[in-house]
PDB file of N, CA and C in Angstrom:
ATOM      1  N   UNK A   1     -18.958 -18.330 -16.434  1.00  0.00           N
ATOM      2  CA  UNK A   1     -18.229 -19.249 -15.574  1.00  0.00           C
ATOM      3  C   UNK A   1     -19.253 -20.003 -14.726  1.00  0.00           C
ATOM      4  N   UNK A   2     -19.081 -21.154 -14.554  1.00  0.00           N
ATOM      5  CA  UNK A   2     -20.113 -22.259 -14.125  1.00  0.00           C
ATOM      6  C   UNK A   2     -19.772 -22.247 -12.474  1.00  0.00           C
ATOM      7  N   UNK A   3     -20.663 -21.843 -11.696  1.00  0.00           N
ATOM      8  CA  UNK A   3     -20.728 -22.008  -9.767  1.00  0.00           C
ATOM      9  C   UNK A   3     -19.479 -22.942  -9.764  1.00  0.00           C
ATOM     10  N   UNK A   4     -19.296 -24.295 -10.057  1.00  0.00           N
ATOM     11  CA  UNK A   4     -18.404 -25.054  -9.626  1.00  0.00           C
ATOM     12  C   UNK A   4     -16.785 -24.354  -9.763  1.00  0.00           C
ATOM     13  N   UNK A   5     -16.635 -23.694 -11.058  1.00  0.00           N
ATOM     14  CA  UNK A   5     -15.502 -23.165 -11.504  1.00  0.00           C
ATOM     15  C   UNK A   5     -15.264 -22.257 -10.685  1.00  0.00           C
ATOM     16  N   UNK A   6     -16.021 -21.424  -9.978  1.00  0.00           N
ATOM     17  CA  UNK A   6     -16.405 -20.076  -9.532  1.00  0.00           C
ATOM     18  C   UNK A   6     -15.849 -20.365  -7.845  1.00  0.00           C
ATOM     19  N   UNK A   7     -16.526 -21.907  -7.387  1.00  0.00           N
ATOM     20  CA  UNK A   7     -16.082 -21.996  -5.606  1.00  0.00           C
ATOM     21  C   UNK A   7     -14.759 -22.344  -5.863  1.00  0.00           C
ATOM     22  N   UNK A   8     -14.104 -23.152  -6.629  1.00  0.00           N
ATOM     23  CA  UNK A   8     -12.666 -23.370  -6.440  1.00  0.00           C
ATOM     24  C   UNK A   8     -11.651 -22.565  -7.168  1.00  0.00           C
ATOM     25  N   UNK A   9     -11.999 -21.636  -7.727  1.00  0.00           N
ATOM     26  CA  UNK A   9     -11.022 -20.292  -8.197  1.00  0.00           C
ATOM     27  C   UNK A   9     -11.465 -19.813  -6.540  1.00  0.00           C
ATOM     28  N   UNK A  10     -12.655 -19.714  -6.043  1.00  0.00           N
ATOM     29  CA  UNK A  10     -12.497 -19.064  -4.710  1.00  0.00           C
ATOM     30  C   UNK A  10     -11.828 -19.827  -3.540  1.00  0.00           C
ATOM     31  N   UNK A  11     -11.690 -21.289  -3.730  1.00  0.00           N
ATOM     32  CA  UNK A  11     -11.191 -21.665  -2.771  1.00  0.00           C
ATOM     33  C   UNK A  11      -9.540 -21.250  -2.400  1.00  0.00           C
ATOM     34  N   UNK A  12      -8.874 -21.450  -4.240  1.00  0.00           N
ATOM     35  CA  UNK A  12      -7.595 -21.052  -4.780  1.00  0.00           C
ATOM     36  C   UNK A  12      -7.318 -19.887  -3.522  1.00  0.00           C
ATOM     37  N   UNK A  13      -8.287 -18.784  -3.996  1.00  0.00           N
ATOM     38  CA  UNK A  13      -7.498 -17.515  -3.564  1.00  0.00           C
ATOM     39  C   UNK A  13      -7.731 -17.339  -1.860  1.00  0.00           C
ATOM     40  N   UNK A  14      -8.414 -18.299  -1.156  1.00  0.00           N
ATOM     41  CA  UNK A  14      -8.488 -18.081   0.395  1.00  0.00           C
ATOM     42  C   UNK A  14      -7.278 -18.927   0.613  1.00  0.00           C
ATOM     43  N   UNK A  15      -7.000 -19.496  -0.020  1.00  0.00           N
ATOM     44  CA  UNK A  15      -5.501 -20.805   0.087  1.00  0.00           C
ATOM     45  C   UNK A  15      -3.960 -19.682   0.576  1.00  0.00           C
ATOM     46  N   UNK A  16      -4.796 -18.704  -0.071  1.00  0.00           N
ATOM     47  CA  UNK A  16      -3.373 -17.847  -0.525  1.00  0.00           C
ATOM     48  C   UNK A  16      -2.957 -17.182   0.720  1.00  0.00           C
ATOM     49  N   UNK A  17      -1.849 -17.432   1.984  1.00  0.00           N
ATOM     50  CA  UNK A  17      -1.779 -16.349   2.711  1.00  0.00           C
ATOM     51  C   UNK A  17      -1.978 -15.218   2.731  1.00  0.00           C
ATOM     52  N   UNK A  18      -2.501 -14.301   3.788  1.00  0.00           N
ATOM     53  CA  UNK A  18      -2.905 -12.899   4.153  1.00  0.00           C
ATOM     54  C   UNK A  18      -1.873 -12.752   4.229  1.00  0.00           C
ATOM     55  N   UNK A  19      -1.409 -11.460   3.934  1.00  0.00           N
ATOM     56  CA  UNK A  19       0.296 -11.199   4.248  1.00  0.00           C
ATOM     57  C   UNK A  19      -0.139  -9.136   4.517  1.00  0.00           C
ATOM     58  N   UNK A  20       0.646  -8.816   5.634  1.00  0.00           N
ATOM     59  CA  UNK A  20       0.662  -7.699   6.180  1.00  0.00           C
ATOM     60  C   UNK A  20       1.879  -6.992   5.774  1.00  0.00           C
ATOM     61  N   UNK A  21       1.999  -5.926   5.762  1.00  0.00           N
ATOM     62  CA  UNK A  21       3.178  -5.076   5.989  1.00  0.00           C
ATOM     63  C   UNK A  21       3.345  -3.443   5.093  1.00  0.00           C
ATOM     64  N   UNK A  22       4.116  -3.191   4.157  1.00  0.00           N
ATOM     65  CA  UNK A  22       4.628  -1.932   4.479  1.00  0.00           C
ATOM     66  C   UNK A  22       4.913  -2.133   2.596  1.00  0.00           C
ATOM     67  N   UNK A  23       4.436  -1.173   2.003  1.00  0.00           N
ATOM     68  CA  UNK A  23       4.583  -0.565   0.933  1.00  0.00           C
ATOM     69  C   UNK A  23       4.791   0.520   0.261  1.00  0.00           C
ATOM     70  N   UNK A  24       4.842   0.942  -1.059  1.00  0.00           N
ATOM     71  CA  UNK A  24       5.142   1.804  -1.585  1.00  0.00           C
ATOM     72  C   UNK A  24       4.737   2.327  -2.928  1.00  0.00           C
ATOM     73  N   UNK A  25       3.526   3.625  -2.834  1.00  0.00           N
ATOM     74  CA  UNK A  25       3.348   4.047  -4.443  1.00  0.00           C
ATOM     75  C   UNK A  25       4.496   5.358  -4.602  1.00  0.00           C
ATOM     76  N   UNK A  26       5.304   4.842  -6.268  1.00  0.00           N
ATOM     77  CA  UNK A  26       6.278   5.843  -6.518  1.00  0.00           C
ATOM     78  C   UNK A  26       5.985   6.532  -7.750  1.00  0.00           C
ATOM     79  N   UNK A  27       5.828   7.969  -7.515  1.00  0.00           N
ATOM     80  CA  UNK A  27       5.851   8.734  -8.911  1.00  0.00           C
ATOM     81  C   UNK A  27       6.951   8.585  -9.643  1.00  0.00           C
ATOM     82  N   UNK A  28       7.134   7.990 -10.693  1.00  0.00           N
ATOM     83  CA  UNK A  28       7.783   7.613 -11.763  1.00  0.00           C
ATOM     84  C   UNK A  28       8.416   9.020 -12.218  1.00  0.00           C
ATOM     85  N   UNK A  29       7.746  10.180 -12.667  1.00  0.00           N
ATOM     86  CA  UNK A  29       8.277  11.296 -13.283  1.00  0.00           C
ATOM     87  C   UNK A  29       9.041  11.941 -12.109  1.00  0.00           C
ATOM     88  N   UNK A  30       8.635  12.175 -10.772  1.00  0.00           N
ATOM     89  CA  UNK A  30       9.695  13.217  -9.926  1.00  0.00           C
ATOM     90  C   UNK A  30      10.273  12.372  -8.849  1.00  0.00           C
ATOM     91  N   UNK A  31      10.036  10.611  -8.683  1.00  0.00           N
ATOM     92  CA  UNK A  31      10.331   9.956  -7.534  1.00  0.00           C
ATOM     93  C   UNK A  31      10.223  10.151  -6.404  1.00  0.00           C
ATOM     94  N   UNK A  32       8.852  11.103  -6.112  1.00  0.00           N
ATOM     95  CA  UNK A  32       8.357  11.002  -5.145  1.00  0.00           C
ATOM     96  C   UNK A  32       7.866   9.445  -4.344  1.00  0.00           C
ATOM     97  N   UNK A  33       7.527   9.073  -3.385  1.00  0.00           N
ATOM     98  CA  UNK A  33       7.228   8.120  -2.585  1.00  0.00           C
ATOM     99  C   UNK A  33       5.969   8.427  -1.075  1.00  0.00           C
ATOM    100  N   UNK A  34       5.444   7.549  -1.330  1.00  0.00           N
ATOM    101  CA  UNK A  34       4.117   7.399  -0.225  1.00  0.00           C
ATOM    102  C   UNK A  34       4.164   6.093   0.059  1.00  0.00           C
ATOM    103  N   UNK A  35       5.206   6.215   1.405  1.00  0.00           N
ATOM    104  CA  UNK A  35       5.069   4.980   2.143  1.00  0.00           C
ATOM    105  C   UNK A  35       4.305   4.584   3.287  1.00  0.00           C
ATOM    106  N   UNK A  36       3.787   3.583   3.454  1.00  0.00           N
ATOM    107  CA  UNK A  36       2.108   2.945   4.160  1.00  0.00           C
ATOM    108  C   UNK A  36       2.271   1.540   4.447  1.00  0.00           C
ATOM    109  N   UNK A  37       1.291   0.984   5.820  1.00  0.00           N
ATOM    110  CA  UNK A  37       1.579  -0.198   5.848  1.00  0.00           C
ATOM    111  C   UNK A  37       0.037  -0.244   5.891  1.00  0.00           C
ATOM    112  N   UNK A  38      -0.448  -1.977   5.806  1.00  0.00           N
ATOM    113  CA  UNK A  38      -1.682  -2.612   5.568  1.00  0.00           C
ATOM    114  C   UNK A  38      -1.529  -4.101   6.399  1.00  0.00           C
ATOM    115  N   UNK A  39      -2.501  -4.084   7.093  1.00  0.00           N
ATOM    116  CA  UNK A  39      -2.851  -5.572   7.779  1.00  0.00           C
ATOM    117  C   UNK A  39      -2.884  -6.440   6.867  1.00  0.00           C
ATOM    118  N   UNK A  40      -3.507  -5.735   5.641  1.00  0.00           N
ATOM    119  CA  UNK A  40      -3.811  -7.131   4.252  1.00  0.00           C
ATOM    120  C   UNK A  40      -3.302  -6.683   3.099  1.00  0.00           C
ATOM    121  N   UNK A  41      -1.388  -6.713   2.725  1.00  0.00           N
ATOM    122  CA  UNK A  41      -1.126  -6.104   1.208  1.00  0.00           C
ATOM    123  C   UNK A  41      -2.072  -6.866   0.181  1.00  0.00           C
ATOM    124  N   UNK A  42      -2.752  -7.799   0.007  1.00  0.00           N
ATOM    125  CA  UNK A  42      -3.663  -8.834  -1.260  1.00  0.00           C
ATOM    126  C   UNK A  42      -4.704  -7.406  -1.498  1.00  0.00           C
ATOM    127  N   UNK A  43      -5.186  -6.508  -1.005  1.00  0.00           N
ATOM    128  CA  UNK A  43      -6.170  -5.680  -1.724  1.00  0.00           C
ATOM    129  C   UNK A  43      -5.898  -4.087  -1.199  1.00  0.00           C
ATOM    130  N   UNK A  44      -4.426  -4.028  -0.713  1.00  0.00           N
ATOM    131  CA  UNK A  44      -4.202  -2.555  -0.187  1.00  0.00           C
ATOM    132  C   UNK A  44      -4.317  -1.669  -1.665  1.00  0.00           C
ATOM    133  N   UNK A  45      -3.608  -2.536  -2.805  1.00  0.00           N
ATOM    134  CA  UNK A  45      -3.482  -1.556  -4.072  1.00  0.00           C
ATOM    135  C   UNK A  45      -4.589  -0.878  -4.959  1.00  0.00           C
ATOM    136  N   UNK A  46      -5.332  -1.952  -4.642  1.00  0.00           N
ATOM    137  CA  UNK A  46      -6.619  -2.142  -4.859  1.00  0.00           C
ATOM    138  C   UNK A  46      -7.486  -0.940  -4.919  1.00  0.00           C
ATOM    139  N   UNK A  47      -7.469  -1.097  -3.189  1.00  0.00           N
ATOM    140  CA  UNK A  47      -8.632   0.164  -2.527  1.00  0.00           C
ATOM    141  C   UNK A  47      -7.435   1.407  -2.657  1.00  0.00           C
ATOM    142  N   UNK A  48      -6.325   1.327  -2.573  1.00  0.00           N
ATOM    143  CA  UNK A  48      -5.723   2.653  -3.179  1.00  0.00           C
ATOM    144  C   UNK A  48      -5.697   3.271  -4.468  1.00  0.00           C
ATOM    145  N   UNK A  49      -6.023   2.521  -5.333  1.00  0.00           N
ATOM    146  CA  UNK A  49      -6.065   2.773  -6.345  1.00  0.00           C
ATOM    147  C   UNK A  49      -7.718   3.328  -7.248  1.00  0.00           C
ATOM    148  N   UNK A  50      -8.756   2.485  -6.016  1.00  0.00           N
ATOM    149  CA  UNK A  50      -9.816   3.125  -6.136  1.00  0.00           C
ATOM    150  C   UNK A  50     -10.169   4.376  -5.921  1.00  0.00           C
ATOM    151  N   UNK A  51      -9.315   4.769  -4.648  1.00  0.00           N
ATOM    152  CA  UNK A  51      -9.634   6.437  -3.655  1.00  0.00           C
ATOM    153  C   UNK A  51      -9.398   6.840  -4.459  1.00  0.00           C
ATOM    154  N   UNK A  52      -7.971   7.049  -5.366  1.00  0.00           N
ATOM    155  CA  UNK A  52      -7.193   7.396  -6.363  1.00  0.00           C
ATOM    156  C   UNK A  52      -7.840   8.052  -7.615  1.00  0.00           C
ATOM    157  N   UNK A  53      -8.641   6.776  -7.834  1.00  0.00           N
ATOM    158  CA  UNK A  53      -9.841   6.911  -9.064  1.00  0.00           C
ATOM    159  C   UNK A  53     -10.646   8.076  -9.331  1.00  0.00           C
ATOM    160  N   UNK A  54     -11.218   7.516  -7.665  1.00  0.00           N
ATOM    161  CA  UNK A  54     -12.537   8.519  -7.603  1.00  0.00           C
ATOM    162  C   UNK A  54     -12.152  10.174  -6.565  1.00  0.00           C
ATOM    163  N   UNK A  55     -11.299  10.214  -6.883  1.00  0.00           N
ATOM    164  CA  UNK A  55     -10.770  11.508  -5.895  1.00  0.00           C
ATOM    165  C   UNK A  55     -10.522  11.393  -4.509  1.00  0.00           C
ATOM    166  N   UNK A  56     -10.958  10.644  -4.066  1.00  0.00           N
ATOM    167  CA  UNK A  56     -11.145  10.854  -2.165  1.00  0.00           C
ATOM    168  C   UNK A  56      -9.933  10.219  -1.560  1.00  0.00           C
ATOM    169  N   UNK A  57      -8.576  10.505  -1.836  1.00  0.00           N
ATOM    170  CA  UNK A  57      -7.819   9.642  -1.344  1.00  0.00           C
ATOM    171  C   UNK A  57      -7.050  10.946   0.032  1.00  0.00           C
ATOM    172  N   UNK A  58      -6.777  10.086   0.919  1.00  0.00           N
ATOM    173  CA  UNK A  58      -6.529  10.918   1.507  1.00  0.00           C
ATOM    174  C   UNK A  58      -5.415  12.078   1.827  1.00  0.00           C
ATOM    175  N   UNK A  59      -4.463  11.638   1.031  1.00  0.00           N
ATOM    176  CA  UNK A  59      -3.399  12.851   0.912  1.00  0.00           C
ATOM    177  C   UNK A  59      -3.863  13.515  -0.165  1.00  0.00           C
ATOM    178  N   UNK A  60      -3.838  14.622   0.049  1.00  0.00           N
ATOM    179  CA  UNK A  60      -4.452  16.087  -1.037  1.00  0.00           C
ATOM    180  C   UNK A  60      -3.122  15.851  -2.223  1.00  0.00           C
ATOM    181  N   UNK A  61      -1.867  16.045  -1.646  1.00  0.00           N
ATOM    182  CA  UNK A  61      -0.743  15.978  -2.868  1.00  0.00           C
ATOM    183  C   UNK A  61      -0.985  15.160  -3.988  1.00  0.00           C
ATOM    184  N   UNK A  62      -0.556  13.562  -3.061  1.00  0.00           N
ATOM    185  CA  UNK A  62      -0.534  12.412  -3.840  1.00  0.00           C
ATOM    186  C   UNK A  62      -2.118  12.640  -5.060  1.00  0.00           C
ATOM    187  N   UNK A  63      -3.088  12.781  -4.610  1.00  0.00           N
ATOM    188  CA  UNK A  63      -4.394  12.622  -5.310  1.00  0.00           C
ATOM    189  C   UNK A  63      -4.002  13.922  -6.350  1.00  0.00           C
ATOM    190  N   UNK A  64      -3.873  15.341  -6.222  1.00  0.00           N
ATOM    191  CA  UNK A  64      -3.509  15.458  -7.511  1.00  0.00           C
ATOM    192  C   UNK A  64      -2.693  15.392  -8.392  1.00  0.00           C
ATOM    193  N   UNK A  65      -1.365  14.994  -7.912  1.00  0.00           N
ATOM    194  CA  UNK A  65      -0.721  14.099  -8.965  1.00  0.00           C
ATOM    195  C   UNK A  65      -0.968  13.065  -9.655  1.00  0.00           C
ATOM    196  N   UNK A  66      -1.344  12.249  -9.285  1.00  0.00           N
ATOM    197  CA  UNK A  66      -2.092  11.024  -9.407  1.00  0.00           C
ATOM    198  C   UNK A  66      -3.197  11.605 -10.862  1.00  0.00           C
ATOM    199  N   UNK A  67      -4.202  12.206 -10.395  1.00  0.00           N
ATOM    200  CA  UNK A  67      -5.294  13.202 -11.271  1.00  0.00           C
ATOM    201  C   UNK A  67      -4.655  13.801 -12.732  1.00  0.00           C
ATOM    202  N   UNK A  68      -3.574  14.262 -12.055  1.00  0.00           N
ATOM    203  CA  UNK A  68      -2.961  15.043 -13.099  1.00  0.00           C
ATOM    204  C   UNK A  68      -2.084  14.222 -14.137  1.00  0.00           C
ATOM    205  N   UNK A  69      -1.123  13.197 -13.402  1.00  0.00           N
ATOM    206  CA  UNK A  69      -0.021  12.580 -14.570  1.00  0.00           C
ATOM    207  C   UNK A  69      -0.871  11.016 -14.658  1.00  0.00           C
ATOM    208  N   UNK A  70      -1.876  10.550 -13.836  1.00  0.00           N
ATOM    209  CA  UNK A  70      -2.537   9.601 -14.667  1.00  0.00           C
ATOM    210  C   UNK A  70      -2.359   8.479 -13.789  1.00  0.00           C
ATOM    211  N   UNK A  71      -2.457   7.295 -13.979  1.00  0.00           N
ATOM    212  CA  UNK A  71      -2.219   5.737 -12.664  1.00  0.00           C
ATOM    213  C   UNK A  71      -0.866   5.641 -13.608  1.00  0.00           C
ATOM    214  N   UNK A  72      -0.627   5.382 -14.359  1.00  0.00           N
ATOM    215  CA  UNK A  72       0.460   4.789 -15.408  1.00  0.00           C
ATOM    216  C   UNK A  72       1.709   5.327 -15.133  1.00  0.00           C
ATOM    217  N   UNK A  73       2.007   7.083 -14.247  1.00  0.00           N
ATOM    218  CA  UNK A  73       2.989   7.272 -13.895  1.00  0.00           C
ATOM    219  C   UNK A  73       3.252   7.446 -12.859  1.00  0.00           C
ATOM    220  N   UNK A  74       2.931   6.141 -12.128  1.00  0.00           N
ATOM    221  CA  UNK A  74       3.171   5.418 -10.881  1.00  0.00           C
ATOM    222  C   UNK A  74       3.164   4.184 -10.510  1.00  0.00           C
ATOM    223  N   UNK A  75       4.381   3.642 -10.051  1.00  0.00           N
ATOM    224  CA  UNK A  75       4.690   2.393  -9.418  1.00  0.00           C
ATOM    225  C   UNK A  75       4.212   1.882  -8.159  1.00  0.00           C
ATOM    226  N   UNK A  76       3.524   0.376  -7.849  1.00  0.00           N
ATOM    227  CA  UNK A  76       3.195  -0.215  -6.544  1.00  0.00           C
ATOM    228  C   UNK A  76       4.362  -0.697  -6.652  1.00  0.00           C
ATOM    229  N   UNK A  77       4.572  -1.014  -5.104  1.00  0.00           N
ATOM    230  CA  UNK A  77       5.631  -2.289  -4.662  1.00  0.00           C
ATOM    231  C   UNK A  77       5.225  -2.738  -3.136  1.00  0.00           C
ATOM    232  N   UNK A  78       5.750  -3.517  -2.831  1.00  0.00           N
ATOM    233  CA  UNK A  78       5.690  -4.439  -1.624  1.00  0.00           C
ATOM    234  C   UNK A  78       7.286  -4.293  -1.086  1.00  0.00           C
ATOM    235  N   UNK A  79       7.623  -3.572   0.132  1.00  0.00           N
ATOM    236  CA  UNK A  79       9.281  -3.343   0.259  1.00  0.00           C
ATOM    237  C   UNK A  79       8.893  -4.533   1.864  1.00  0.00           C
ATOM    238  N   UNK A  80       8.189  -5.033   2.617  1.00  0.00           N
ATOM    239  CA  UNK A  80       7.907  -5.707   3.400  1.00  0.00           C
ATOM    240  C   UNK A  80       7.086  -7.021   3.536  1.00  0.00           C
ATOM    241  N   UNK A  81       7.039  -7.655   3.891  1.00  0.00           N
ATOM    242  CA  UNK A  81       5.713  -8.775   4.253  1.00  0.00           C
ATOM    243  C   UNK A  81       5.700  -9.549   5.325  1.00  0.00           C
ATOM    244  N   UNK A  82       4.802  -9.920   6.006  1.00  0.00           N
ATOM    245  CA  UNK A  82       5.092 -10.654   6.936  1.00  0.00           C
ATOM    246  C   UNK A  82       3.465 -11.093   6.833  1.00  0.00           C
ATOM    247  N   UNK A  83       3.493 -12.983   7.096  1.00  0.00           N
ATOM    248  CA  UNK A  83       2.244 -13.194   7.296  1.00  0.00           C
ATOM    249  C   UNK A  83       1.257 -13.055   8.353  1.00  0.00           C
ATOM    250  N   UNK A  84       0.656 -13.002   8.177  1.00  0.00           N
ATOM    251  CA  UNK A  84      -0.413 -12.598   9.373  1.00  0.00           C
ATOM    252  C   UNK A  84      -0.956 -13.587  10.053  1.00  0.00           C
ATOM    253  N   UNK A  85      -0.642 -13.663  11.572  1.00  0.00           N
ATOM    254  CA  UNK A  85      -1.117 -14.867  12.648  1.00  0.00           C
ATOM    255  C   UNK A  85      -1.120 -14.350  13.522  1.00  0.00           C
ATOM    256  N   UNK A  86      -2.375 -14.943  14.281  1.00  0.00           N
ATOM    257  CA  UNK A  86      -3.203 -14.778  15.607  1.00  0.00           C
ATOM    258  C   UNK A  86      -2.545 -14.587  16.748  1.00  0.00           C
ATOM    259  N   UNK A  87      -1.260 -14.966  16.524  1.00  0.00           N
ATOM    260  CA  UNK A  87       0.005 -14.732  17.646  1.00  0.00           C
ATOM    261  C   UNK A  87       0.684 -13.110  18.065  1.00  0.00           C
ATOM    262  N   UNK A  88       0.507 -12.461  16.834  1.00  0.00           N
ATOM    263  CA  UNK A  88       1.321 -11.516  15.962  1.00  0.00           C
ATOM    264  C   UNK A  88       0.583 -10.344  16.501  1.00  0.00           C
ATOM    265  N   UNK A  89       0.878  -9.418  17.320  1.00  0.00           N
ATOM    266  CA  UNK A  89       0.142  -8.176  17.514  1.00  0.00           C
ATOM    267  C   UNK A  89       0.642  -7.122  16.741  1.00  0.00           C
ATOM    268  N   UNK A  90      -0.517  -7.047  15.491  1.00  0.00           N
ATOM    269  CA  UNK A  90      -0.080  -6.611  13.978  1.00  0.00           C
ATOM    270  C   UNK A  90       0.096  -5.009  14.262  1.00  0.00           C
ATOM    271  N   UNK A  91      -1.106  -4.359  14.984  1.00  0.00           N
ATOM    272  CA  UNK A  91      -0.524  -2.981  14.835  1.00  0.00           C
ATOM    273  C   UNK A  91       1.101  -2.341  15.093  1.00  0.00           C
ATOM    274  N   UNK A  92       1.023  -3.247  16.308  1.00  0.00           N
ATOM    275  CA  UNK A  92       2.585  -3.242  17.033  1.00  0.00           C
ATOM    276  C   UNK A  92       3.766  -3.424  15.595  1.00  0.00           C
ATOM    277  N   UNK A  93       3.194  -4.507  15.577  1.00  0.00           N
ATOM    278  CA  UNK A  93       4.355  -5.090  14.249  1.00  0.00           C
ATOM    279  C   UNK A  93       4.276  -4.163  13.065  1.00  0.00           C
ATOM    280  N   UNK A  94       3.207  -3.552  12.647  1.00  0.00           N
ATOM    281  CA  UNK A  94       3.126  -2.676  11.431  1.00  0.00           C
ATOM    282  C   UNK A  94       3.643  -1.280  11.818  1.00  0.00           C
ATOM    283  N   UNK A  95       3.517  -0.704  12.666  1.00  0.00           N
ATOM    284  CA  UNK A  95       4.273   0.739  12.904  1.00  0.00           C
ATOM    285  C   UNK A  95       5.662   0.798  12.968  1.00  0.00           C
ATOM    286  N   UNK A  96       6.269  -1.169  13.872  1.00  0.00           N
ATOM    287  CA  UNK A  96       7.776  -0.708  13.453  1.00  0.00           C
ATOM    288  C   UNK A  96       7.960  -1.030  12.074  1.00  0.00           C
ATOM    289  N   UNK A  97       7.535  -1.847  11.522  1.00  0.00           N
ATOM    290  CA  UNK A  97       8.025  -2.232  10.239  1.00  0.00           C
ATOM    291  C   UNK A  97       8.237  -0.697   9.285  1.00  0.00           C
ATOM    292  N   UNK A  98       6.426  -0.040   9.391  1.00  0.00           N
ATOM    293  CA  UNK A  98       6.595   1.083   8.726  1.00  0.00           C
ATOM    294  C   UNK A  98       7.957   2.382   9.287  1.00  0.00           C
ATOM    295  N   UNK A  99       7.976   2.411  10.309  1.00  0.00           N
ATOM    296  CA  UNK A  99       8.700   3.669  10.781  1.00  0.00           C
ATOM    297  C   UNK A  99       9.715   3.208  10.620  1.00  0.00           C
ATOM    298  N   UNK A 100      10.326   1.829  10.276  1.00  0.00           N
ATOM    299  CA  UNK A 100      11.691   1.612   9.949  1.00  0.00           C
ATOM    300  C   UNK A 100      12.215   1.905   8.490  1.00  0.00           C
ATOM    301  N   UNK A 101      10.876   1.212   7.362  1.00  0.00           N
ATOM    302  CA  UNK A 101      11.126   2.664   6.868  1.00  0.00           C
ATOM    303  C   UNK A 101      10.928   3.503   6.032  1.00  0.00           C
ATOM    304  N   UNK A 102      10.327   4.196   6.928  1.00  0.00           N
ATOM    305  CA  UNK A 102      10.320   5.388   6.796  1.00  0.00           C
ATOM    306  C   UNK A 102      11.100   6.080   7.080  1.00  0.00           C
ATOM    307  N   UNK A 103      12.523   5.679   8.112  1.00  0.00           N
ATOM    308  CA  UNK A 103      13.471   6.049   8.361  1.00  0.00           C
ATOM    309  C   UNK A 103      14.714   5.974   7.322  1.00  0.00           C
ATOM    310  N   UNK A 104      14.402   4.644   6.510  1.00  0.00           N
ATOM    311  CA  UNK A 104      15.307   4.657   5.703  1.00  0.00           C
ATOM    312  C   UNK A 104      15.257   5.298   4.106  1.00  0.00           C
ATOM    313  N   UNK A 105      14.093   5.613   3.702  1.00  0.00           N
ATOM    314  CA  UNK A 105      13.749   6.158   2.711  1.00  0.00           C
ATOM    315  C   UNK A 105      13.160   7.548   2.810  1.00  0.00           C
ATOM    316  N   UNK A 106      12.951   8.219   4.306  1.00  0.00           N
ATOM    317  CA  UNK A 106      12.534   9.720   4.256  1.00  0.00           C
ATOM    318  C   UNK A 106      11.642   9.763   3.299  1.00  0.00           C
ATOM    319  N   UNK A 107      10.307   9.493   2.979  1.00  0.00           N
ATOM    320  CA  UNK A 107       9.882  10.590   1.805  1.00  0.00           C
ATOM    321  C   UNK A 107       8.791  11.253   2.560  1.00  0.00           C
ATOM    322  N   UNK A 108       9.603  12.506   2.609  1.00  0.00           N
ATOM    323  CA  UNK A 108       8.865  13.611   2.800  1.00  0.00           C
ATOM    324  C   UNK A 108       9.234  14.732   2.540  1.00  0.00           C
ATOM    325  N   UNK A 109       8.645  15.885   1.987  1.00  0.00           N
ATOM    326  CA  UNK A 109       8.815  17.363   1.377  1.00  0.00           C
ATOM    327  C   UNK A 109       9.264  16.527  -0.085  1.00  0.00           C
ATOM    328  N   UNK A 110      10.255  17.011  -0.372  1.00  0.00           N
ATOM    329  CA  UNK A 110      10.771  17.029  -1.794  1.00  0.00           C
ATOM    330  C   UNK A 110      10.762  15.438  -2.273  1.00  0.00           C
ATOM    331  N   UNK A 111      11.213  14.439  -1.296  1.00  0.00           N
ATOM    332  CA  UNK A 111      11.337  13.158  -1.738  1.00  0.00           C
ATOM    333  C   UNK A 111      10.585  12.014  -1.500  1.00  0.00           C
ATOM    334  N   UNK A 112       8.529  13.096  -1.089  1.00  0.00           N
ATOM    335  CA  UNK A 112       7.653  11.720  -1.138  1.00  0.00           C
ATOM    336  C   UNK A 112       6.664  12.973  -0.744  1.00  0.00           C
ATOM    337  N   UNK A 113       5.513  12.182  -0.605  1.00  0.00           N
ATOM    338  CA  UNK A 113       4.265  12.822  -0.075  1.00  0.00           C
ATOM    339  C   UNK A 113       3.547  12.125   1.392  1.00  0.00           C
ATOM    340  N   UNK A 114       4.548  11.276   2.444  1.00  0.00           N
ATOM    341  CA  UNK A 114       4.178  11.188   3.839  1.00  0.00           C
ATOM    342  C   UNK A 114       4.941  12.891   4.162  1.00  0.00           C
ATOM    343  N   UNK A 115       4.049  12.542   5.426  1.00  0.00           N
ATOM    344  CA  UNK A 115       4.441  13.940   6.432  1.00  0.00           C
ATOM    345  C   UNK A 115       5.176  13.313   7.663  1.00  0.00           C
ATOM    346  N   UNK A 116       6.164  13.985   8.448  1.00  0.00           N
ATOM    347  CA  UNK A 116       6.625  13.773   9.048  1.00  0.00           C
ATOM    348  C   UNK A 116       6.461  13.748  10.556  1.00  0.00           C
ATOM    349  N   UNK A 117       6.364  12.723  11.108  1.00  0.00           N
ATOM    350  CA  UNK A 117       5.792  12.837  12.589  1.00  0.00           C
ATOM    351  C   UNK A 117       6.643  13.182  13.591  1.00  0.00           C
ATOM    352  N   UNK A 118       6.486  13.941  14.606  1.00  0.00           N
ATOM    353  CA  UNK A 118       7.544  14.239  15.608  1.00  0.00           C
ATOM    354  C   UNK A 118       7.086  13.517  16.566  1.00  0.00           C
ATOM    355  N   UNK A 119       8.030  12.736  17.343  1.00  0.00           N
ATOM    356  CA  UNK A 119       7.662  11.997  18.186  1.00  0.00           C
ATOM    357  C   UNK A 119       8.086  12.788  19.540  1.00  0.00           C
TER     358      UNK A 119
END
């Protein structure tokens, strides 16, 4: 690929809104769920899928399932988005987004691999 081709495929993808919010990897075989939010969904799957790879991810469960039934028997999704602006005090905005839900989908013990926080 020729530099010129190379800055405007890069320009393409800075064009592309940052978009924040609240997702979901689902084990396909027992429908478990690990729900998470990200300042930047464009490369959350990404670097999750790398930890994933190389072992170091940080839930012990999720990683050996993952290990064990393979990337293929598991689903990404995006259940949120919101774009990201300088206005927007994202942590604020990402904990309710996430804890909302997390309220509505519970996965924890039998029906995900988050843990449950007591507030």
């Amino acid at each position: 690929m020729d530099k010129q081709r190379r800055r405007e495929l890069r320009g393409k993808y800075d064009e592309i809104p940052t978009m924040m919010g609240v997702a979901q990897l689902k084990n396909r075989q027992n429908g478990k769920l690990f729900v998470f939010s990200k300042n930047n969904l464009k490369s959350s799957y990404l670097t999750m899928k790398m930890q994933l790879d190389m072992g170091q991810f940080r839930n012990a469960e999720l990683q050996a399932d993952w290990k064990a039934l393979g990337e293929t028997a598991f689903e990404y999704s995006v259940l949120e988005e919101k774009e990201v602006k300088p206005e927007i005090d994202r942590d604020f905005a990402l904990r309710q987004m996430e804890k909302a839900w997390l309220e509505r989908l519970k996965p924890y013990g039998d029906r995900g691999y988050n843990r449950e926080v007591k507030e």
